[in-house]
N, C-alpha and C. Protein backbone atom coordinates (compact mmCIF):
# COMPACT_ATOMS: atom_id res chain seq x y z
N UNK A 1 4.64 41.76 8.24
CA UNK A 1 4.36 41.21 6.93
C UNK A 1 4.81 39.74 6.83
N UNK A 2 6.21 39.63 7.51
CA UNK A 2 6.63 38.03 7.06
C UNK A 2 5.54 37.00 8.14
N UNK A 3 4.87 37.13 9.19
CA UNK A 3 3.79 36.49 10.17
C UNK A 3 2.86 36.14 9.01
N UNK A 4 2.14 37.37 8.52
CA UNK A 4 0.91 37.03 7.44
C UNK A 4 1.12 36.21 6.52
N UNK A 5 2.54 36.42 5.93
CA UNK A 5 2.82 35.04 4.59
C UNK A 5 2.41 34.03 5.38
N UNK A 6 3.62 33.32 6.24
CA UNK A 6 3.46 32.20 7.21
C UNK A 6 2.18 31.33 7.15
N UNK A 7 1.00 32.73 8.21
CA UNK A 7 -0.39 31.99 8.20
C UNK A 7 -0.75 31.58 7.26
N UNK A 8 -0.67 32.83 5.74
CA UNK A 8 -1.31 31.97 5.04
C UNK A 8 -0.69 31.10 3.93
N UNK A 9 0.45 30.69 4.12
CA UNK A 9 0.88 29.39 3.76
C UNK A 9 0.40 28.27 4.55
N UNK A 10 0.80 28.28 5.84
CA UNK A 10 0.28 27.21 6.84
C UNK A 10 -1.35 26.91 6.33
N UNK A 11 -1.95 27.88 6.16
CA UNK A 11 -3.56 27.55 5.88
C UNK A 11 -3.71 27.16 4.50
N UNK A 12 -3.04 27.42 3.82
CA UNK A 12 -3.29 26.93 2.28
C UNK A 12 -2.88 25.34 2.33
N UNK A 13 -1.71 24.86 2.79
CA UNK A 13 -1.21 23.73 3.09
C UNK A 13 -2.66 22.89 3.70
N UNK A 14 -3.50 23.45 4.69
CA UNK A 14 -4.19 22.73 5.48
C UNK A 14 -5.57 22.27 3.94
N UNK A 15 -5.82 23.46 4.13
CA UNK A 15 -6.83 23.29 2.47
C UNK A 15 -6.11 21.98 1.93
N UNK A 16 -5.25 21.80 1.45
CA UNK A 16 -4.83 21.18 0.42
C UNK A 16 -5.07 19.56 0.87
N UNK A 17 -5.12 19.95 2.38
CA UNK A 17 -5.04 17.99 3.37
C UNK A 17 -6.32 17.88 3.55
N UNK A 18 -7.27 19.03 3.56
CA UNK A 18 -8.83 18.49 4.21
C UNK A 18 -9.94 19.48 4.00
N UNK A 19 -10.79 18.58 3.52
CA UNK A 19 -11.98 19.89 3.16
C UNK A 19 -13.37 19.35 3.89
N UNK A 20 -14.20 20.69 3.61
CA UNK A 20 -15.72 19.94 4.63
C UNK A 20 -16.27 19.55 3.48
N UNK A 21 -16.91 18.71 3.14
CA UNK A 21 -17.71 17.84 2.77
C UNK A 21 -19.55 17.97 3.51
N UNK A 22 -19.98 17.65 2.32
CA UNK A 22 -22.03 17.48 2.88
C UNK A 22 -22.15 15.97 2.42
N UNK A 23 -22.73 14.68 3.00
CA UNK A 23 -23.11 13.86 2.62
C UNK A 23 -23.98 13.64 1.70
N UNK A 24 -24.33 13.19 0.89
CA UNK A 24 -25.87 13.48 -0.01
C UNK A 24 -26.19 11.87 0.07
N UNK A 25 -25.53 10.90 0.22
CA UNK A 25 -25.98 9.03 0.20
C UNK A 25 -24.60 8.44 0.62
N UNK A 26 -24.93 7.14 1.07
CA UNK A 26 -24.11 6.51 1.43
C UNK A 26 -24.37 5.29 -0.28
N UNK A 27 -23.38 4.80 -0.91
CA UNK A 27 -23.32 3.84 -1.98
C UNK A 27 -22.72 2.53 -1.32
N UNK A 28 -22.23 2.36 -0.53
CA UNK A 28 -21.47 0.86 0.18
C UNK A 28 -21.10 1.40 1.31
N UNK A 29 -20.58 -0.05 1.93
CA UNK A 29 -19.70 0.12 3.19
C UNK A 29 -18.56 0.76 3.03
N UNK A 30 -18.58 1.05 2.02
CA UNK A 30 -16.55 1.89 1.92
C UNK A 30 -16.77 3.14 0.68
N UNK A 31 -17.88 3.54 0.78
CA UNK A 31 -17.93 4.73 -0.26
C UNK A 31 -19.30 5.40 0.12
N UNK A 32 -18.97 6.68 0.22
CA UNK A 32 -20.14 8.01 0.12
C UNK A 32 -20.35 8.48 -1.15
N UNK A 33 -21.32 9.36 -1.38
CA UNK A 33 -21.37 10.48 -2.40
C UNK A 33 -21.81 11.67 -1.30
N UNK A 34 -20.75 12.73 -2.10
CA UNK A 34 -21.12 14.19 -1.16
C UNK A 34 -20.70 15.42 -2.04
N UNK A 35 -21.10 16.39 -1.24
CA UNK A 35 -21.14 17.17 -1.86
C UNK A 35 -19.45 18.09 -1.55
N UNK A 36 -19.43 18.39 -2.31
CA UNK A 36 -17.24 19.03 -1.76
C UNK A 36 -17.23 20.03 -3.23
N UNK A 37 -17.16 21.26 -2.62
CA UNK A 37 -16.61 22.36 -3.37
C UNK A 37 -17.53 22.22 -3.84
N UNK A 38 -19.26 22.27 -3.94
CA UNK A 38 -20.22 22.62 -4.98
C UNK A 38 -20.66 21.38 -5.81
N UNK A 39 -19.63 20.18 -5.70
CA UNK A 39 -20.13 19.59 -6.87
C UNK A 39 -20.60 18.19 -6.01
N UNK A 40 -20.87 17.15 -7.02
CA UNK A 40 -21.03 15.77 -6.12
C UNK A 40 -19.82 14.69 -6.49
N UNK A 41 -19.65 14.41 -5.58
CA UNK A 41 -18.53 13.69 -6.05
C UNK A 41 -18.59 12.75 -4.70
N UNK A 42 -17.73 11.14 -5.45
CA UNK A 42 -17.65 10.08 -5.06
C UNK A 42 -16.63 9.81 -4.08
N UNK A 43 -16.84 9.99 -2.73
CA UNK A 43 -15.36 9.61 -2.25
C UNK A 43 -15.27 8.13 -1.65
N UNK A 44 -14.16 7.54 -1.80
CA UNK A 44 -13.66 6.13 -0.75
C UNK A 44 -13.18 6.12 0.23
N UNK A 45 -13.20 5.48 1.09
CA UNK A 45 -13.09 5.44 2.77
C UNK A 45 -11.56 4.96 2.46
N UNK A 46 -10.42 5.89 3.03
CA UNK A 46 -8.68 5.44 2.58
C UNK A 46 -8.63 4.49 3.77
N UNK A 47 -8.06 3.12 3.05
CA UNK A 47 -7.61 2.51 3.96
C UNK A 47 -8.97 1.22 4.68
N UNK A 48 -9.58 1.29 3.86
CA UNK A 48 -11.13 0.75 4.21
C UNK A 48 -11.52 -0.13 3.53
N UNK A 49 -12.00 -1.32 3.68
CA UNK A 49 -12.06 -2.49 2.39
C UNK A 49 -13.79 -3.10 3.10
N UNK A 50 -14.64 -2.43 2.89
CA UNK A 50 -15.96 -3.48 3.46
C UNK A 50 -16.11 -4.66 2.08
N UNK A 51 -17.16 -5.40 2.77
CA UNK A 51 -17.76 -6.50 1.70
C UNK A 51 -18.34 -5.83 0.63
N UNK A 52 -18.36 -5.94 -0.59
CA UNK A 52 -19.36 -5.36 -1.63
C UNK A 52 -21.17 -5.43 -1.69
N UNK A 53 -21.77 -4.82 -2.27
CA UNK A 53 -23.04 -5.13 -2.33
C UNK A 53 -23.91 -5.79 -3.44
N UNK A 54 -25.02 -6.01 -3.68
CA UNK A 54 -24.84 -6.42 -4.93
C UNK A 54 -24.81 -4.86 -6.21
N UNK A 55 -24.37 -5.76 -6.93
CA UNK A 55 -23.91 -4.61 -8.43
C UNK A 55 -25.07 -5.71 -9.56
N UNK A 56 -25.49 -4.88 -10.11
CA UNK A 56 -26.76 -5.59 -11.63
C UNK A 56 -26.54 -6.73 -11.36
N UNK A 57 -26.15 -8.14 -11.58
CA UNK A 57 -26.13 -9.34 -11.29
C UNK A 57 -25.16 -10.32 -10.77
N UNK A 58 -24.35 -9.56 -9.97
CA UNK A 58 -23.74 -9.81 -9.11
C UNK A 58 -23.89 -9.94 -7.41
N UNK A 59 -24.19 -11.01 -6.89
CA UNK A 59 -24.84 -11.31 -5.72
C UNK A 59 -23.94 -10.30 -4.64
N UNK A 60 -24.32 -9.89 -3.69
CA UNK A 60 -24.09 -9.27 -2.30
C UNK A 60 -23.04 -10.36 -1.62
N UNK A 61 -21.72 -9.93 -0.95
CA UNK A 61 -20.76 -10.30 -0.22
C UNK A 61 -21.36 -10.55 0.98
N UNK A 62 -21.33 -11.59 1.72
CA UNK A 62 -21.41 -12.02 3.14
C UNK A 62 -20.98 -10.45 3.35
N UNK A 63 -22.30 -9.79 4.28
CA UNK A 63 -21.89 -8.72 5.17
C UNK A 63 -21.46 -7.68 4.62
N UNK A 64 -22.07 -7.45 3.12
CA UNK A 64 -21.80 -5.97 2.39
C UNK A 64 -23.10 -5.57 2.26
N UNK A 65 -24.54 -5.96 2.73
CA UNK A 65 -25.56 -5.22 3.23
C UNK A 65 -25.38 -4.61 4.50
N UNK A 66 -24.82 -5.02 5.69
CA UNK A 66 -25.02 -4.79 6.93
C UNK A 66 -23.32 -3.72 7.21
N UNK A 67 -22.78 -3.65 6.45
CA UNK A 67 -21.53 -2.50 6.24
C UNK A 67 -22.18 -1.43 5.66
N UNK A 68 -22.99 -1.40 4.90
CA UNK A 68 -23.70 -0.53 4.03
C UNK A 68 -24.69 0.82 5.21
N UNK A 69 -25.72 -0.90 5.53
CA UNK A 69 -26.17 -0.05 6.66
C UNK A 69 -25.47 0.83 7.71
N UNK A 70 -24.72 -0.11 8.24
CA UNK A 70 -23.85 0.96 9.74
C UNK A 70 -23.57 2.26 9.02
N UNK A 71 -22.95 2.16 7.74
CA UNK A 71 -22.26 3.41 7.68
C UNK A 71 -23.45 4.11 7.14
N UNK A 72 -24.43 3.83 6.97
CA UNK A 72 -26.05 4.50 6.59
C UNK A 72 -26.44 5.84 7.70
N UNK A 73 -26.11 4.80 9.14
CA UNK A 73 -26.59 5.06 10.45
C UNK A 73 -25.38 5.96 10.72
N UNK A 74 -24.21 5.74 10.71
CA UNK A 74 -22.83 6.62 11.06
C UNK A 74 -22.85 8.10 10.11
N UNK A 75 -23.29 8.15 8.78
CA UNK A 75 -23.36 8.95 8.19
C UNK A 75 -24.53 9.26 7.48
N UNK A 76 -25.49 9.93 8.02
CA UNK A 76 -26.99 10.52 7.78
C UNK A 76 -26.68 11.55 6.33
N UNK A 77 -27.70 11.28 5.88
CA UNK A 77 -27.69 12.65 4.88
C UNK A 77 -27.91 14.00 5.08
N UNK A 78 -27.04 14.93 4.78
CA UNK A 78 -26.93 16.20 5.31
C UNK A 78 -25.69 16.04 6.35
N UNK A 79 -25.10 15.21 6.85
CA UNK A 79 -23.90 15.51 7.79
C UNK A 79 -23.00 16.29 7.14
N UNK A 80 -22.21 16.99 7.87
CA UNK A 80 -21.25 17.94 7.09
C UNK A 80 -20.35 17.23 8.10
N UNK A 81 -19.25 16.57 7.27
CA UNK A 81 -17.47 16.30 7.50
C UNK A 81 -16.61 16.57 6.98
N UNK A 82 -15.50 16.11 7.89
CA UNK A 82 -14.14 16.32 7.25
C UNK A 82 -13.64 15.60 6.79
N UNK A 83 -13.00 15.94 5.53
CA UNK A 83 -12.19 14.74 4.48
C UNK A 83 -10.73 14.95 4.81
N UNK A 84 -10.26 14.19 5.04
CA UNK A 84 -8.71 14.25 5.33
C UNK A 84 -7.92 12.98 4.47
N UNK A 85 -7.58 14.31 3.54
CA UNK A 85 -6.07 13.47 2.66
C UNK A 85 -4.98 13.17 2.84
N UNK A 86 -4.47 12.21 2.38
CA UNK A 86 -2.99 11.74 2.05
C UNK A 86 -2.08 12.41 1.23
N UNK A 87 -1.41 11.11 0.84
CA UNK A 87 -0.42 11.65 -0.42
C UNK A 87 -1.43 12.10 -2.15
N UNK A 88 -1.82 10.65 -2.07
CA UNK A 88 -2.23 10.53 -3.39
C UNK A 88 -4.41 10.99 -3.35
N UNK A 89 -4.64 11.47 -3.97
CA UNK A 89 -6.26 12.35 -3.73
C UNK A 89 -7.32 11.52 -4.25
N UNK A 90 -6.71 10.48 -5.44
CA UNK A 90 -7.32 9.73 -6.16
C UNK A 90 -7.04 8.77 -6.47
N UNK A 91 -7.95 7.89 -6.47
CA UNK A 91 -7.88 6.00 -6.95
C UNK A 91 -7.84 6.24 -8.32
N UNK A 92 -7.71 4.91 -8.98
CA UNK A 92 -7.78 4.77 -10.15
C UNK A 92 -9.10 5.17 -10.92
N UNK A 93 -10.05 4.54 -10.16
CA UNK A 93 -11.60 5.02 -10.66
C UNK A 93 -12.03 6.49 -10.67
N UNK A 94 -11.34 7.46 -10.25
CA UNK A 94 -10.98 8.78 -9.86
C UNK A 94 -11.94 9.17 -9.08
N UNK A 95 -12.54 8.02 -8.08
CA UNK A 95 -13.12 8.92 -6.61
C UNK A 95 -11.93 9.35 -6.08
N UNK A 96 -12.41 10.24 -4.97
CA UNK A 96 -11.64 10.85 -4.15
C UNK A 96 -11.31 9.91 -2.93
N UNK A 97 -9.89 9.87 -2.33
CA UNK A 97 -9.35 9.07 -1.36
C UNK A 97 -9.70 10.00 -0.52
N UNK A 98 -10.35 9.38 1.19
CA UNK A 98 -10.32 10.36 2.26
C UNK A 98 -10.74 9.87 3.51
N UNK A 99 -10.14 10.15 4.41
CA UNK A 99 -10.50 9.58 5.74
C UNK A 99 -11.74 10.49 6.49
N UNK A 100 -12.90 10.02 6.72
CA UNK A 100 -13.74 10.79 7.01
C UNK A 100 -14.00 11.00 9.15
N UNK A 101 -14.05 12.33 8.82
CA UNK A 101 -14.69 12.50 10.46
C UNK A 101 -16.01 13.15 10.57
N UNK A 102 -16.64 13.00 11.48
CA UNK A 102 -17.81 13.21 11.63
C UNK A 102 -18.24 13.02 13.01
N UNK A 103 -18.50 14.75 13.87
CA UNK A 103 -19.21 14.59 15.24
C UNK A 103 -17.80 13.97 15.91
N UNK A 104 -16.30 14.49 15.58
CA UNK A 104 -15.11 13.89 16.30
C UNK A 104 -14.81 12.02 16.38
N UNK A 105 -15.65 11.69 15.47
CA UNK A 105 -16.27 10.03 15.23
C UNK A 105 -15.13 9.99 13.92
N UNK A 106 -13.86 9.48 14.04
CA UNK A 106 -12.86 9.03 12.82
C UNK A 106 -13.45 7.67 12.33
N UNK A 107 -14.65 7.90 11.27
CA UNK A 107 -15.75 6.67 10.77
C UNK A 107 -14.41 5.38 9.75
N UNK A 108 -13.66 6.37 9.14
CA UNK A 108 -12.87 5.02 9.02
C UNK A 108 -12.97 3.55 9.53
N UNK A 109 -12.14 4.44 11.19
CA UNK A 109 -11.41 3.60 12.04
C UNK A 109 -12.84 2.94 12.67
N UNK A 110 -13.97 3.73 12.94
CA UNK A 110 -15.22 2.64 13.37
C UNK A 110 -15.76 1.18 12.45
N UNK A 111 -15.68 2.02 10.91
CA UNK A 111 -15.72 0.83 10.72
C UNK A 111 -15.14 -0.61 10.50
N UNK A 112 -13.65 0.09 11.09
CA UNK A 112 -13.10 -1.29 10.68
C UNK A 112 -13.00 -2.22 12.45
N UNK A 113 -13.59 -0.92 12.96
CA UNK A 113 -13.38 -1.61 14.77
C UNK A 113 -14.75 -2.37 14.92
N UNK A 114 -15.79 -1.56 14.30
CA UNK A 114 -17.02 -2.49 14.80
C UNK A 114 -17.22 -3.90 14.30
N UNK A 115 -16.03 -4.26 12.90
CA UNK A 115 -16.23 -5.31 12.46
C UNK A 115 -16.97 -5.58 10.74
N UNK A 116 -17.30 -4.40 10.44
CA UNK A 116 -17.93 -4.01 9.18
C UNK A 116 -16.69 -3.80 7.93
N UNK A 117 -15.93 -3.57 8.51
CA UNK A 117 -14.47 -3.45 7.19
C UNK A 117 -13.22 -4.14 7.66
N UNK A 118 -12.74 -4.17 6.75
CA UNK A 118 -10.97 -4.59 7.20
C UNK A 118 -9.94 -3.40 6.66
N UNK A 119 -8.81 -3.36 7.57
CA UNK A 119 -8.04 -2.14 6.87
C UNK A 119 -7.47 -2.96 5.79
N UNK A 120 -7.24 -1.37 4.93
CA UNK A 120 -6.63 -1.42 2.89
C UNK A 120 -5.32 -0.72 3.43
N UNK A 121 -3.88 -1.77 3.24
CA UNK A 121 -2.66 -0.32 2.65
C UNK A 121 -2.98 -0.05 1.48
N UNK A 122 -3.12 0.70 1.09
CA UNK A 122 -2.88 1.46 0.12
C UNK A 122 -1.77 2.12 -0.13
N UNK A 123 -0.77 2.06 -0.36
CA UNK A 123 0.64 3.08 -0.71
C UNK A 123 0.25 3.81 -1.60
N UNK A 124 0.93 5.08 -1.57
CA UNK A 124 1.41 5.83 -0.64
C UNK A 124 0.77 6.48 0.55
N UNK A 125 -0.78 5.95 0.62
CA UNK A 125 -1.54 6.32 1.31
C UNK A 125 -1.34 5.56 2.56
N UNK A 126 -0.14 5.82 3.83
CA UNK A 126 -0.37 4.97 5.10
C UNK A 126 -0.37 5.75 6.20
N UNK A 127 -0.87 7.20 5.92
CA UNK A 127 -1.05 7.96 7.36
C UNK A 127 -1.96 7.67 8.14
N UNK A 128 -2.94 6.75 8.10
CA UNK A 128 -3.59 6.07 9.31
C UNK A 128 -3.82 4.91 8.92
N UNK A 129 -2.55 4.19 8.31
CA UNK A 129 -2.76 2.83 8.09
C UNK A 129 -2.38 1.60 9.15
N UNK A 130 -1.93 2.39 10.00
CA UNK A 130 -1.18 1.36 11.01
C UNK A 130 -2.58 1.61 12.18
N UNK A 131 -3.10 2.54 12.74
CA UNK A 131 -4.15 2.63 13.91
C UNK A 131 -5.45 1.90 12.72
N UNK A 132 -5.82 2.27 11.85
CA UNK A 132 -6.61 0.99 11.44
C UNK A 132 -6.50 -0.44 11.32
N UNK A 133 -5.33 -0.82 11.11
CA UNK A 133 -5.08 -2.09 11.55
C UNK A 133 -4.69 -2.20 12.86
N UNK A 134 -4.59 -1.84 13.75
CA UNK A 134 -5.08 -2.22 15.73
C UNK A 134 -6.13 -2.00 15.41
N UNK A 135 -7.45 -1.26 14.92
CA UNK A 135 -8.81 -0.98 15.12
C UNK A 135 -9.01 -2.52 14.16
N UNK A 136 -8.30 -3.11 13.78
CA UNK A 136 -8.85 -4.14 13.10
C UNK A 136 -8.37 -5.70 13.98
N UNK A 137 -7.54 -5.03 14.10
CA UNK A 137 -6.83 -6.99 15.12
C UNK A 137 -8.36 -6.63 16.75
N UNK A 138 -8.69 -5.52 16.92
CA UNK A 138 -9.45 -5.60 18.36
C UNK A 138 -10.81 -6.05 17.71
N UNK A 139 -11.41 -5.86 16.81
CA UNK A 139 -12.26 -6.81 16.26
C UNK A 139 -12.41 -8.32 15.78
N UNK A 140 -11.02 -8.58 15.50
CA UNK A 140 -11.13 -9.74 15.61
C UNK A 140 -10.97 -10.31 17.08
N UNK A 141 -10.26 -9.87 17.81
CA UNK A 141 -9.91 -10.44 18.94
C UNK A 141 -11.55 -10.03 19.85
N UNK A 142 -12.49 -9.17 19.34
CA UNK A 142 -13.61 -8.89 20.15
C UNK A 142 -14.71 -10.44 19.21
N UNK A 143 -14.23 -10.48 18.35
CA UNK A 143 -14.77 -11.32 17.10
C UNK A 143 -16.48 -10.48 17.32
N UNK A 144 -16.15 -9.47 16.73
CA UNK A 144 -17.59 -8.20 16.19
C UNK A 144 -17.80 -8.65 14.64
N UNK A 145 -19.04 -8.77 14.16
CA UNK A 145 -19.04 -8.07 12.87
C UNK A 145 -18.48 -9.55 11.99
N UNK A 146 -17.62 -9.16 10.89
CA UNK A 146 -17.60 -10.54 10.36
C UNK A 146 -16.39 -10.91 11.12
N UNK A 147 -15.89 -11.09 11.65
CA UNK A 147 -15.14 -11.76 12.53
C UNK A 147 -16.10 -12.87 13.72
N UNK A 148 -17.43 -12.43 13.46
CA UNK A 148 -18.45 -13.18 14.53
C UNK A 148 -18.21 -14.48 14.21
N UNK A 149 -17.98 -15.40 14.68
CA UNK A 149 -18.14 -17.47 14.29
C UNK A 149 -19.40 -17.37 13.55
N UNK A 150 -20.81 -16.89 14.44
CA UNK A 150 -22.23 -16.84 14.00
C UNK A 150 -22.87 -16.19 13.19
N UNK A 151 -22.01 -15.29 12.49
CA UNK A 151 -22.73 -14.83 11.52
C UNK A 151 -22.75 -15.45 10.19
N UNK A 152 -22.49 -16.29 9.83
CA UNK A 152 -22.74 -17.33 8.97
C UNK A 152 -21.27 -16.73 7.60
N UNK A 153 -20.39 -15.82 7.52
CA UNK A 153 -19.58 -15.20 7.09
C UNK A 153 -17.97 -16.39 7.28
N UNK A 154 -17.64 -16.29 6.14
CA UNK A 154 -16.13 -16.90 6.54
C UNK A 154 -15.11 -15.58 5.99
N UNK A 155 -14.17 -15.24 7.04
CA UNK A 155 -13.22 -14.33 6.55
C UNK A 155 -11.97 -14.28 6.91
N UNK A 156 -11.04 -13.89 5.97
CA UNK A 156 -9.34 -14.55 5.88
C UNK A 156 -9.25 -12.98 6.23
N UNK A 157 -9.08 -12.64 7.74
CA UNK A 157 -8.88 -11.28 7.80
C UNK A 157 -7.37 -10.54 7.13
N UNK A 158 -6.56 -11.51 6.88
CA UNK A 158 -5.14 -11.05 6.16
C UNK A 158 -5.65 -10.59 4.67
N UNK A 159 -6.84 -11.04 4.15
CA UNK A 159 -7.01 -10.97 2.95
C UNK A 159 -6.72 -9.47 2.38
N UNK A 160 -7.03 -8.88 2.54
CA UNK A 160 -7.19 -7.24 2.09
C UNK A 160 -6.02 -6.89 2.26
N UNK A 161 -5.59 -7.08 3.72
CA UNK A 161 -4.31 -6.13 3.75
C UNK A 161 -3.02 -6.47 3.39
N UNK A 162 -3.14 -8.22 3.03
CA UNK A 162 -1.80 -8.94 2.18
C UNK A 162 -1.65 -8.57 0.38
N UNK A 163 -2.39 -8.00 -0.11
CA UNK A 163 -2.74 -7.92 -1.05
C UNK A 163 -2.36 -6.27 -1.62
N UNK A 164 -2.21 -5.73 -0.29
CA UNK A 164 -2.16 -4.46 -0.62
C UNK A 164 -0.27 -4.09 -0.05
N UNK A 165 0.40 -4.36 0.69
CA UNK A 165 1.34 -4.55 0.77
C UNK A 165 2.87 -5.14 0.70
């Protein structure tokens, strides 16, 4: 009897850190909509800061179309992933905080390696805040993405993550 509690404490605990998720759209480089527990709901990439896109009359960020896309291409509609939480579950805007995997692909950390995002601390949220920032200094040092000289983009890669710590 005391084994069975155990498991299913250990498994309730796990529930509580990560659920599967269905994609239904990608909205930016740093946000999905999916489907989780039945409903639709908005989640943010923890730890993930792409360029914005445009919003009603607000022009598009150097390189918040082409963040948009990758993660278009990284996350198809209909993928089923895993959301993996932190401390805190929710931003202020009350999407859901979550590090997404997909196909063993930690899309976070791609996008901030291919050059499409920069890592966010977020406190209390820093359980993969430190390997996203190495996935972020090897982009610059690969100079991918907006880190490119040529892509016509200027970027203060400290920007995001001085701001947040």
């Amino acid at each position: 009897m005391w084994w069975w509690f155990t498991t299913t404490q250990s498994e309730k605990s796990k529930s509580v850190s990560s659920a599967t998720a269905v994609i239904q759209h990608v909205v930016d480089g740093d946000t999905v909509y999916v489907l989780l527990e039945g409903k639709g709901t908005k989640v943010r990439l923890l730890n993930v800061s792409a360029p914005e896109v445009a919003h009603m009359e607000i022009p598009a960020q150097c390189y918040g179309n082409e963040a948009t896309e990758f993660l278009t291409q990284k996350l198809p509609k209909g993928s089923i992933v895993e959301l993996d939480f932190d401390v805190e579950r929710f931003d202020k805007y009350g999407r859901v905080l979550a590090s997404i995997t997909y196909k063993d692909e930690f899309i976070n950390e791609s996008m901030i390696s291919s050059g499409h995002a920069t890592a966010m601390k977020v406190k209390p949220n820093v359980k993969h805040y430190e390997q996203l920032r190495a996935a972020q200094k090897l982009a610059e040092r690969l100079k991918v993405g907006l880190y490119d000289p040529d892509n016509g983009c200027r970027c203060a890669s400290g920007r995001h993550t001085a701001m947040h710590e």
